[in-house]
PDB file of N, CA and C in Angstrom:
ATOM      1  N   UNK A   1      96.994 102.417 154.976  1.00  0.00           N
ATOM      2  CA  UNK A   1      97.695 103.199 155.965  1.00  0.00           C
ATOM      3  C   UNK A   1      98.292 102.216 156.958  1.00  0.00           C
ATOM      4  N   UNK A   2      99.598 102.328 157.323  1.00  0.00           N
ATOM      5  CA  UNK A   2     100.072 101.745 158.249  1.00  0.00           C
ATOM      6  C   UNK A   2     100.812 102.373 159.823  1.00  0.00           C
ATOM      7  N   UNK A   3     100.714 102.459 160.930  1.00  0.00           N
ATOM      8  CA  UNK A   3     101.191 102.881 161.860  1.00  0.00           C
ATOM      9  C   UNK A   3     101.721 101.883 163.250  1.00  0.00           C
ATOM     10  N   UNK A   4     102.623 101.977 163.532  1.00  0.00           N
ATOM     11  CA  UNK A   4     103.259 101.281 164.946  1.00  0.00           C
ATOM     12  C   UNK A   4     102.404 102.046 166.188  1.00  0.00           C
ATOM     13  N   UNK A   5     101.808 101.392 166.749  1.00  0.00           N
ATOM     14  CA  UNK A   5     101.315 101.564 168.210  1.00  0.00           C
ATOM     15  C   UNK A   5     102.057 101.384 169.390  1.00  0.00           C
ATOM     16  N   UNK A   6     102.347 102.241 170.077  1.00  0.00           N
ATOM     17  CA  UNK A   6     103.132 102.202 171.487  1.00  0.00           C
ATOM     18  C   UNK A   6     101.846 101.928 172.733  1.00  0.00           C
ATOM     19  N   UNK A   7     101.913 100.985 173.449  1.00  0.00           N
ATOM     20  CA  UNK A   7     101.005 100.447 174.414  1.00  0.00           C
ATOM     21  C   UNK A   7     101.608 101.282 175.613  1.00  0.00           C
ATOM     22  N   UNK A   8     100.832 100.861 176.682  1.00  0.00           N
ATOM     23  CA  UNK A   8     101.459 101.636 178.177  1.00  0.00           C
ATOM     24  C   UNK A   8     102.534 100.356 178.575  1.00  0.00           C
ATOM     25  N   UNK A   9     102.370  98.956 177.956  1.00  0.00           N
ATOM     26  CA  UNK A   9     103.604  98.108 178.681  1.00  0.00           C
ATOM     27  C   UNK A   9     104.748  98.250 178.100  1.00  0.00           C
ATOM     28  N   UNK A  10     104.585  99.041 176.896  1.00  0.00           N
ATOM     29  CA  UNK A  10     106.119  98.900 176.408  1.00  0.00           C
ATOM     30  C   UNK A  10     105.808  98.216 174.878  1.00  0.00           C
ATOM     31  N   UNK A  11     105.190  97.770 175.215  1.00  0.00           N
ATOM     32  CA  UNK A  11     105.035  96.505 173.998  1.00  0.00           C
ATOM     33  C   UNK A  11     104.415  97.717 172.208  1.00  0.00           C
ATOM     34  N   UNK A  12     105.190  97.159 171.135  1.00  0.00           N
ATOM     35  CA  UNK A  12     104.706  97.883 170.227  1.00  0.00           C
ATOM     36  C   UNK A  12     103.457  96.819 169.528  1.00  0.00           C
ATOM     37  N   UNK A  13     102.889  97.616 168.571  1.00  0.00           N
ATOM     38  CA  UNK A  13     101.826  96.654 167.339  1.00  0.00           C
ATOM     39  C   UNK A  13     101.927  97.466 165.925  1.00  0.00           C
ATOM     40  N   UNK A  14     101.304  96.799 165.269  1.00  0.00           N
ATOM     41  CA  UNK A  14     100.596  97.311 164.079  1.00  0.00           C
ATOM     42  C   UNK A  14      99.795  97.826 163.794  1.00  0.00           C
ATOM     43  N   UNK A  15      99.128  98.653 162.883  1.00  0.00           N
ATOM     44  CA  UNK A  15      97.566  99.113 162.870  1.00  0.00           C
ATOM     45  C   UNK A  15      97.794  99.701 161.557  1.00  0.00           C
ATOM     46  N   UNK A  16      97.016  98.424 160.685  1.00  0.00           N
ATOM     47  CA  UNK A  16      96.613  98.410 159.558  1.00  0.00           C
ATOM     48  C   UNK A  16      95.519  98.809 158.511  1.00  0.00           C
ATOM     49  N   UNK A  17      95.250  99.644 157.892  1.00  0.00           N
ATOM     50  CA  UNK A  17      93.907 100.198 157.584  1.00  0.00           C
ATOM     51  C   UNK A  17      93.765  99.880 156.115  1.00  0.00           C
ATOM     52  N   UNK A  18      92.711  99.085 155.356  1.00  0.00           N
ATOM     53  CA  UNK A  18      92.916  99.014 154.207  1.00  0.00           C
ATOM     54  C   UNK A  18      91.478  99.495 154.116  1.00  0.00           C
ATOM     55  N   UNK A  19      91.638 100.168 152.557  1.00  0.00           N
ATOM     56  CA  UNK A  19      90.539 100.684 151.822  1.00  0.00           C
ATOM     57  C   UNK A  19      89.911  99.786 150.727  1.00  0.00           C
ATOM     58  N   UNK A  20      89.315  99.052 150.527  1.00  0.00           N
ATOM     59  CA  UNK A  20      88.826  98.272 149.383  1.00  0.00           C
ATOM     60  C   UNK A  20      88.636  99.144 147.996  1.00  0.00           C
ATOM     61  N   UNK A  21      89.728  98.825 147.064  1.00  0.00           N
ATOM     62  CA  UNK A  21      89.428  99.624 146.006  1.00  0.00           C
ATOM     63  C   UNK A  21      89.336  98.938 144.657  1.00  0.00           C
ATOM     64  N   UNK A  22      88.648  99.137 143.756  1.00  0.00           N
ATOM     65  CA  UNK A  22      89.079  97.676 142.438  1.00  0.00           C
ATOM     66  C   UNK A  22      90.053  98.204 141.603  1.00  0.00           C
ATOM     67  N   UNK A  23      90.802  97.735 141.736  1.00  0.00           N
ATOM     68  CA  UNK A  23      92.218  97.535 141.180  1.00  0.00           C
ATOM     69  C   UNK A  23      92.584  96.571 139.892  1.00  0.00           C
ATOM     70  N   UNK A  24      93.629  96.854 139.257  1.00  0.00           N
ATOM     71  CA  UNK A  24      93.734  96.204 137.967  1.00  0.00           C
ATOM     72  C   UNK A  24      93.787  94.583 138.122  1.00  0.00           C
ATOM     73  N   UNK A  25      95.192  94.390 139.151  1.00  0.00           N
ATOM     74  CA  UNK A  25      95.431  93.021 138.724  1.00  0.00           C
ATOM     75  C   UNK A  25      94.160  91.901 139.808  1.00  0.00           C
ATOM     76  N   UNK A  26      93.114  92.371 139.009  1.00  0.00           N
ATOM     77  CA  UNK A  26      91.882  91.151 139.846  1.00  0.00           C
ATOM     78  C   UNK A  26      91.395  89.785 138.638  1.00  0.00           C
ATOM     79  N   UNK A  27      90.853  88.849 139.353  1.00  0.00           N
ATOM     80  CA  UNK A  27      90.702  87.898 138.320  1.00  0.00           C
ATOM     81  C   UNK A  27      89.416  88.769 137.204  1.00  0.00           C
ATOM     82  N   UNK A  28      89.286  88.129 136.250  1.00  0.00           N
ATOM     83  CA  UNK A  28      88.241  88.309 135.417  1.00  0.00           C
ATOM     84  C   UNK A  28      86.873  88.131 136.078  1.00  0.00           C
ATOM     85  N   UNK A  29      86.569  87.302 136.565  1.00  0.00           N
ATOM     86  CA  UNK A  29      85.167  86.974 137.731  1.00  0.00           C
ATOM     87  C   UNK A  29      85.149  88.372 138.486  1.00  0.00           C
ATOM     88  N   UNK A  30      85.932  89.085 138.795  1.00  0.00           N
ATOM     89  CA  UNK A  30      86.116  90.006 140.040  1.00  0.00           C
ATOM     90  C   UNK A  30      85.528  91.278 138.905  1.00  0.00           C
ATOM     91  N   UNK A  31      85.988  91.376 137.755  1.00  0.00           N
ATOM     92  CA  UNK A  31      86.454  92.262 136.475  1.00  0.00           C
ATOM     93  C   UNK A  31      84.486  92.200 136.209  1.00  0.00           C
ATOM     94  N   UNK A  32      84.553  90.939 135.645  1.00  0.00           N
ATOM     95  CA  UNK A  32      82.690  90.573 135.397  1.00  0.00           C
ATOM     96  C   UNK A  32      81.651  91.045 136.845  1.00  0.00           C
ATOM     97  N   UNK A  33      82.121  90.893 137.568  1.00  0.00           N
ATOM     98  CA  UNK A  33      80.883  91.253 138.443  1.00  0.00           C
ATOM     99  C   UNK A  33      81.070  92.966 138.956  1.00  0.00           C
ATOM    100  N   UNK A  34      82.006  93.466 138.937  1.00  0.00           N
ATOM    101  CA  UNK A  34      82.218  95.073 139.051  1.00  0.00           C
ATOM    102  C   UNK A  34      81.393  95.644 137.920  1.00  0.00           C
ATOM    103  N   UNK A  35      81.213  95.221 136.566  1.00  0.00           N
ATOM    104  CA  UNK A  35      80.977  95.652 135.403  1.00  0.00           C
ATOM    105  C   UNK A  35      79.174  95.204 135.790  1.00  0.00           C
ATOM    106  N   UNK A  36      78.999  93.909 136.367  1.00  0.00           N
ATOM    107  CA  UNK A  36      77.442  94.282 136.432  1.00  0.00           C
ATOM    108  C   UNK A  36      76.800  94.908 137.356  1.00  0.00           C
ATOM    109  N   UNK A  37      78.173  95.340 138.986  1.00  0.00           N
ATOM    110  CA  UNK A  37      77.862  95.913 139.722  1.00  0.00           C
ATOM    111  C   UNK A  37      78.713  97.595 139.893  1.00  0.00           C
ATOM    112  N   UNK A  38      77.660  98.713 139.476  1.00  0.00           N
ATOM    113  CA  UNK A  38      78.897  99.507 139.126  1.00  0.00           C
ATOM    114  C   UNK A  38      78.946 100.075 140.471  1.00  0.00           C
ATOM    115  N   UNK A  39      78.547  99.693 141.677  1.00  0.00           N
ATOM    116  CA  UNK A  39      78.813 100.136 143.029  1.00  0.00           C
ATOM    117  C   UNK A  39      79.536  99.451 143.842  1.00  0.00           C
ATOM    118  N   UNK A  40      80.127  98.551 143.292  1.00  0.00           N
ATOM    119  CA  UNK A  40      81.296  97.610 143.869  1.00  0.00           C
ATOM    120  C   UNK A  40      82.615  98.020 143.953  1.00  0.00           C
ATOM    121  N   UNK A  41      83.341  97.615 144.610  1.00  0.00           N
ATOM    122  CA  UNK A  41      83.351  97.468 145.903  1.00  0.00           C
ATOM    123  C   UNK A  41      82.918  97.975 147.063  1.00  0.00           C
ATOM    124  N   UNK A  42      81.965  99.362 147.019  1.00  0.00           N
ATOM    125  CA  UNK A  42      81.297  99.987 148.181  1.00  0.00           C
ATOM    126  C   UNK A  42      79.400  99.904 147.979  1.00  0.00           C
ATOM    127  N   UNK A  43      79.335  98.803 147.927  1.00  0.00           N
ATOM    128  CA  UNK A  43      77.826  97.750 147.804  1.00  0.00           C
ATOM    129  C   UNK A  43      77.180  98.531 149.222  1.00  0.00           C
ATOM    130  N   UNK A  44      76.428  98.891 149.445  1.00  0.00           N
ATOM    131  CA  UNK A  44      75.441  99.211 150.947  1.00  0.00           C
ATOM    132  C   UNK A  44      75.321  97.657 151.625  1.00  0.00           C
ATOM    133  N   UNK A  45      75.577  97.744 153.026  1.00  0.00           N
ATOM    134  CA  UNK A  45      76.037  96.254 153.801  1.00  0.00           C
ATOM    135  C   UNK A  45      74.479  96.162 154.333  1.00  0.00           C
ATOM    136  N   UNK A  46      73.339  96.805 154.165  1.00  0.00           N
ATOM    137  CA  UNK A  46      71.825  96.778 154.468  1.00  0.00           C
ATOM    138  C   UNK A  46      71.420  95.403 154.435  1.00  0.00           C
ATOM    139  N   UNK A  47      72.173  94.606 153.262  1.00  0.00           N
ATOM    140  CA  UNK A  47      71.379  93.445 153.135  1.00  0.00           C
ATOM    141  C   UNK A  47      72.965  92.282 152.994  1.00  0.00           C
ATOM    142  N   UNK A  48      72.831  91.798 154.559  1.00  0.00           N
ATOM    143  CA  UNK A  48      73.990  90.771 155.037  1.00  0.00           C
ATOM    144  C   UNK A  48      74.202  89.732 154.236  1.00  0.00           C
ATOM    145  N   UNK A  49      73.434  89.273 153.661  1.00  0.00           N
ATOM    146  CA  UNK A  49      72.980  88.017 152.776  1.00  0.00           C
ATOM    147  C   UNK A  49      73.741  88.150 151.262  1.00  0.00           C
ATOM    148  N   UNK A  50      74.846  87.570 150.818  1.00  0.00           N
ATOM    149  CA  UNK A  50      75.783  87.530 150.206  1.00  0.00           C
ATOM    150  C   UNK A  50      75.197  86.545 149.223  1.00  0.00           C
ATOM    151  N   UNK A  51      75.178  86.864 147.857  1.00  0.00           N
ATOM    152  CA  UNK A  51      75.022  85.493 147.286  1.00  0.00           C
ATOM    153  C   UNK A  51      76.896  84.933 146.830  1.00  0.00           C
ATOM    154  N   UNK A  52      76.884  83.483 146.573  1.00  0.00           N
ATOM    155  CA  UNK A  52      78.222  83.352 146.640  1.00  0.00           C
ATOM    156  C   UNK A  52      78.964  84.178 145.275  1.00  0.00           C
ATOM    157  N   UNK A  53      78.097  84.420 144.296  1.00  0.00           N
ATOM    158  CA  UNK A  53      79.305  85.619 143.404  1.00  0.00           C
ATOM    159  C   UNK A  53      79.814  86.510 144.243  1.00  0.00           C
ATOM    160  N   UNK A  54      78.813  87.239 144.526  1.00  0.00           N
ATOM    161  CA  UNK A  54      79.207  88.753 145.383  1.00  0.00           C
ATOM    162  C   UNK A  54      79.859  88.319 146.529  1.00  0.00           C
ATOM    163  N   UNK A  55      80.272  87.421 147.526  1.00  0.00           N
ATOM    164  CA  UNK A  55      80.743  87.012 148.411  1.00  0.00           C
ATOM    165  C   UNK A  55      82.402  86.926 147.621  1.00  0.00           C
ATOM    166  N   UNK A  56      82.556  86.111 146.435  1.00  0.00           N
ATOM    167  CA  UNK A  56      83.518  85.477 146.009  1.00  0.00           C
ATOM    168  C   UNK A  56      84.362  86.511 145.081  1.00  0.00           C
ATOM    169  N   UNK A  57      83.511  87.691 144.882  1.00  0.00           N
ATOM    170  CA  UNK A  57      84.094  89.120 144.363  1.00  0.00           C
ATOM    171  C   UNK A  57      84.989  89.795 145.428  1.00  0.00           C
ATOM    172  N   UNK A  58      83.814  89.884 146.504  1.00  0.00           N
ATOM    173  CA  UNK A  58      84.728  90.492 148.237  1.00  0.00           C
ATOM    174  C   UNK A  58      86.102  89.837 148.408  1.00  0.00           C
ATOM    175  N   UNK A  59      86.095  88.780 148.091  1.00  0.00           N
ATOM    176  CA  UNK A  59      86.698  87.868 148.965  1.00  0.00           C
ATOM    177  C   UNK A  59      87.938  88.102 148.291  1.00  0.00           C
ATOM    178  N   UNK A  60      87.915  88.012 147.047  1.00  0.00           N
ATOM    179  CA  UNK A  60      88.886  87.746 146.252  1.00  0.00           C
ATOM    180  C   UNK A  60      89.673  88.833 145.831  1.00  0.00           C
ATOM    181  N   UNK A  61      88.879  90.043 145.542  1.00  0.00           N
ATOM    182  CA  UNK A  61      88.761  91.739 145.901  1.00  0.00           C
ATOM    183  C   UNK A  61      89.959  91.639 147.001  1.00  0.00           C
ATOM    184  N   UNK A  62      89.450  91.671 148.140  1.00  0.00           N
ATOM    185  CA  UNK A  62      90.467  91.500 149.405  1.00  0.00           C
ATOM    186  C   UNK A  62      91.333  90.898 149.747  1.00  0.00           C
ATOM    187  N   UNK A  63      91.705  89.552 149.327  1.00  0.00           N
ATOM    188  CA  UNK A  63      92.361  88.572 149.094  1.00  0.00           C
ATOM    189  C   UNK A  63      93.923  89.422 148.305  1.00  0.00           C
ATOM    190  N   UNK A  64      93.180  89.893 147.028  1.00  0.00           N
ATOM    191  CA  UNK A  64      94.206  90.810 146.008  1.00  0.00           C
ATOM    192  C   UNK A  64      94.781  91.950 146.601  1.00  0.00           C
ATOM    193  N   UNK A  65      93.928  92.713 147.590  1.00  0.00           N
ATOM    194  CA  UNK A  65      94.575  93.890 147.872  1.00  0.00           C
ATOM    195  C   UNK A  65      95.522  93.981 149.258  1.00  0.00           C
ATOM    196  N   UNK A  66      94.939  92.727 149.935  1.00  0.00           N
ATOM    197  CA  UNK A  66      96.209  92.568 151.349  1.00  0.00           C
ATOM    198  C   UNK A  66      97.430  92.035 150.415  1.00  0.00           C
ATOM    199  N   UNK A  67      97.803  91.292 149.826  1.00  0.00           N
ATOM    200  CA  UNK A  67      98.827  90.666 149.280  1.00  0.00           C
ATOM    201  C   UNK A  67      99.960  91.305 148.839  1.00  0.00           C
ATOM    202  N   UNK A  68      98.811  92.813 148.118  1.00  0.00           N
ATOM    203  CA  UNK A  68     100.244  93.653 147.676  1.00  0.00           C
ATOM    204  C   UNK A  68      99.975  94.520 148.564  1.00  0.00           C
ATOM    205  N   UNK A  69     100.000  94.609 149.532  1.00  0.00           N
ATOM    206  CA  UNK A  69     100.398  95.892 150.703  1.00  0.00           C
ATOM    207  C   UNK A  69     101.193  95.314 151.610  1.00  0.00           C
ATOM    208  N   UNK A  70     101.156  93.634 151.332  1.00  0.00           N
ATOM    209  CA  UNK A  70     102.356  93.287 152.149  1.00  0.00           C
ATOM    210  C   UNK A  70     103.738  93.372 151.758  1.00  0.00           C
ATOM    211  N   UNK A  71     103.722  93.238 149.473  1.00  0.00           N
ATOM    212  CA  UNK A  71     104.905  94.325 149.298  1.00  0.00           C
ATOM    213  C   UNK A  71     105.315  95.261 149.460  1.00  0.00           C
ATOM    214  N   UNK A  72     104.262  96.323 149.910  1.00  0.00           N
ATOM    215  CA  UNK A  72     104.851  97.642 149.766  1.00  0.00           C
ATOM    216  C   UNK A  72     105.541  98.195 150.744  1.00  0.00           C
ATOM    217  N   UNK A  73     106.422  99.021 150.513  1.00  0.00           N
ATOM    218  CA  UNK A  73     107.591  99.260 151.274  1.00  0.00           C
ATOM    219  C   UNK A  73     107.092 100.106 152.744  1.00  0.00           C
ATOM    220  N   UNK A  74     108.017  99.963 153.719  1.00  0.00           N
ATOM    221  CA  UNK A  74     107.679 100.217 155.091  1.00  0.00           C
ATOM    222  C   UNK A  74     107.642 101.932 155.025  1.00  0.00           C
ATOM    223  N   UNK A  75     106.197 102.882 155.493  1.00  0.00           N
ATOM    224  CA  UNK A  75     106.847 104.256 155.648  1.00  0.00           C
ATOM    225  C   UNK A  75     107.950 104.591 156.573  1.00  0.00           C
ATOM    226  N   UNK A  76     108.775 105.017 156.314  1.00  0.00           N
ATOM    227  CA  UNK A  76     109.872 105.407 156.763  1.00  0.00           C
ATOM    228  C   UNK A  76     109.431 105.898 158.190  1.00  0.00           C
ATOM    229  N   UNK A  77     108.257 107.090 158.865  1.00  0.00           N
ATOM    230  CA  UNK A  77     107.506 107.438 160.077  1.00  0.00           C
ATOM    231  C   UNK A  77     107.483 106.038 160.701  1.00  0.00           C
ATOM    232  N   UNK A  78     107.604 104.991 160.355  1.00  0.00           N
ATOM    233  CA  UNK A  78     106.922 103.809 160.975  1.00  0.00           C
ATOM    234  C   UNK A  78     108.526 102.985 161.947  1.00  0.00           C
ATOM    235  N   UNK A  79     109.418 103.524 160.881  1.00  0.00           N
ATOM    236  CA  UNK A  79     110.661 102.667 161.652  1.00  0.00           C
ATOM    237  C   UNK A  79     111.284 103.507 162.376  1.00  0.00           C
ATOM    238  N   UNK A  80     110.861 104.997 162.855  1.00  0.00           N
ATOM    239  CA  UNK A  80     111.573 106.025 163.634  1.00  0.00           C
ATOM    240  C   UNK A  80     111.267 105.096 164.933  1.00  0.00           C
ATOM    241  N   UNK A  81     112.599 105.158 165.949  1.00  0.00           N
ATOM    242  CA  UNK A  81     112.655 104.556 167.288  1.00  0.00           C
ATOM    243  C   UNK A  81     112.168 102.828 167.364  1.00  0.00           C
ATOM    244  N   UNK A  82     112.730 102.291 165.921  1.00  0.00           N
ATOM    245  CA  UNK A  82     112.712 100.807 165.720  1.00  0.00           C
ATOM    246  C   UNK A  82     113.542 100.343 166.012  1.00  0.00           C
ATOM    247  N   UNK A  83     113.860  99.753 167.435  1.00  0.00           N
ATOM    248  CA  UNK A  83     115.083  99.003 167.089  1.00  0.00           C
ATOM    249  C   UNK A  83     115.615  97.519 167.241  1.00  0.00           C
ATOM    250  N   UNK A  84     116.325  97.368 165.266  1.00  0.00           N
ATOM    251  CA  UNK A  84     116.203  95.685 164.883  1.00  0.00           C
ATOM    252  C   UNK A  84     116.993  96.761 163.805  1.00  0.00           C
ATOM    253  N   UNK A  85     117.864  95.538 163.577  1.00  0.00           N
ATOM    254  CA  UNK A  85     118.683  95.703 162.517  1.00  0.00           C
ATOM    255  C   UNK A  85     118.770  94.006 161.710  1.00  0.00           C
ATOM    256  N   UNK A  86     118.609  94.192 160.345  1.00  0.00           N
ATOM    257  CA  UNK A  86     118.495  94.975 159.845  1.00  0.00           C
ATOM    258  C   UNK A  86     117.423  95.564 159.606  1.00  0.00           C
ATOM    259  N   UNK A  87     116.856  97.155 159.533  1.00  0.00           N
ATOM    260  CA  UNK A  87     115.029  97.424 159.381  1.00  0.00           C
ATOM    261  C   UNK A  87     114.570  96.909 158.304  1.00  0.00           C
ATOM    262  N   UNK A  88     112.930  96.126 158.623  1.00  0.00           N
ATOM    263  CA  UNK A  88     112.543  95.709 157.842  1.00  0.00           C
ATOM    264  C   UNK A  88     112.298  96.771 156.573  1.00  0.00           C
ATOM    265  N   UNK A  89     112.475  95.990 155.600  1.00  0.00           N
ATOM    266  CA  UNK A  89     112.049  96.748 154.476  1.00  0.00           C
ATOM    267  C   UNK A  89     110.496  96.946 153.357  1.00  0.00           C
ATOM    268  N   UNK A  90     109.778  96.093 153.846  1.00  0.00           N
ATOM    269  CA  UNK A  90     108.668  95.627 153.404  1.00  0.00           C
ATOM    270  C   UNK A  90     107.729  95.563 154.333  1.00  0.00           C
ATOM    271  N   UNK A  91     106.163  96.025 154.279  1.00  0.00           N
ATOM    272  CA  UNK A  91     105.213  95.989 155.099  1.00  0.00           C
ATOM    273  C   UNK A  91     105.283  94.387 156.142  1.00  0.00           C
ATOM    274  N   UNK A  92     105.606  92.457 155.132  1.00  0.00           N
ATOM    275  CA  UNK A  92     105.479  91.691 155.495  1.00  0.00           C
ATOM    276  C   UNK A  92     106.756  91.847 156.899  1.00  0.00           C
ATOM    277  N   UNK A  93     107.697  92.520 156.200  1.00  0.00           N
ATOM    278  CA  UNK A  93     109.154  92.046 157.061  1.00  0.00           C
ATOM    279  C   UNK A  93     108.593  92.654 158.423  1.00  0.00           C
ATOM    280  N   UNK A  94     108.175  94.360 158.366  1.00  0.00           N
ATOM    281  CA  UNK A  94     107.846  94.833 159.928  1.00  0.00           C
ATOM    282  C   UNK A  94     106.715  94.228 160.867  1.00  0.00           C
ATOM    283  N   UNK A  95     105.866  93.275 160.138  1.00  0.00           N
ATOM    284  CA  UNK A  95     104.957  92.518 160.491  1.00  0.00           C
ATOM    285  C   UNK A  95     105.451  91.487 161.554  1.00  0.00           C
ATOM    286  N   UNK A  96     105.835  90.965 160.311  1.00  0.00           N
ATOM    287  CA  UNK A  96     107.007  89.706 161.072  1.00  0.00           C
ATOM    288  C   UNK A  96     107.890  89.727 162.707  1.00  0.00           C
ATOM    289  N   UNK A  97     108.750  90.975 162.251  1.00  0.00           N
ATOM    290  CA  UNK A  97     109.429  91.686 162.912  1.00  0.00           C
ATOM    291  C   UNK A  97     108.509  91.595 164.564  1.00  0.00           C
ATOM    292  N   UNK A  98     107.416  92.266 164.362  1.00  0.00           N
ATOM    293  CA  UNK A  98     106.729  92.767 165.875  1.00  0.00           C
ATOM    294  C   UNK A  98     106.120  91.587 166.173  1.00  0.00           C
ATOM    295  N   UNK A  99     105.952  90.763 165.422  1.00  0.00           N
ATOM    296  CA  UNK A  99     105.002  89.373 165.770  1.00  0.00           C
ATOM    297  C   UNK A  99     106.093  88.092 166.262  1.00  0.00           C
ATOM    298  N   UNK A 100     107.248  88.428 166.414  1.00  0.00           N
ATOM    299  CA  UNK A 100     108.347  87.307 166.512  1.00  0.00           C
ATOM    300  C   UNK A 100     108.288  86.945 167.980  1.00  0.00           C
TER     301      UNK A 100
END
């Protein structure tokens, strides 16, 4: 989920919400440890202590799923009262855009 935030100074932001989900294009390591963990990616956080597979599953898990949400295209709700021409067209471009 993505939304533009209006502050009281004027100033806009981002507010980015990602869902951890396992998705196709993950490495094989990511593929192998889902298959021995069938509660992965939503593991109970009870026990902080990561061994480095399961750390390197998260990581990489997450790693994969910000990457392509920075392709995906801007919701249209998001560029109402944007103004920059030309509007970004891509999650990275409106990023960019407010961070310049």
């Amino acid at each position: 989920m993505v939304c533009l935030v209006h502050y009281a100074d004027g100033s806009t932001g981002v507010l980015l919400y990602l869902k951890t989900a396992l998705i196709t294009q993950v490495s094989f390591a990511v593929k192998g440890y889902a298959a021995l963990n069938p509660d992965f990616p939503d593991q109970s956080t009870v026990d902080q202590f990561f061994d480095e597979v399961q750390f390197e599953a998260y990581r990489a898990l997450g790693y994969r799923v910000a990457s392509r949400m920075l392709d995906d295209p801007v919701p249209q709700a998001c560029l109402r009262g944007l103004d920059v021409d030309p509007l970004p067209q891509h999650i990275q471009g409106l990023i960019e855009h407010l961070t310049a």
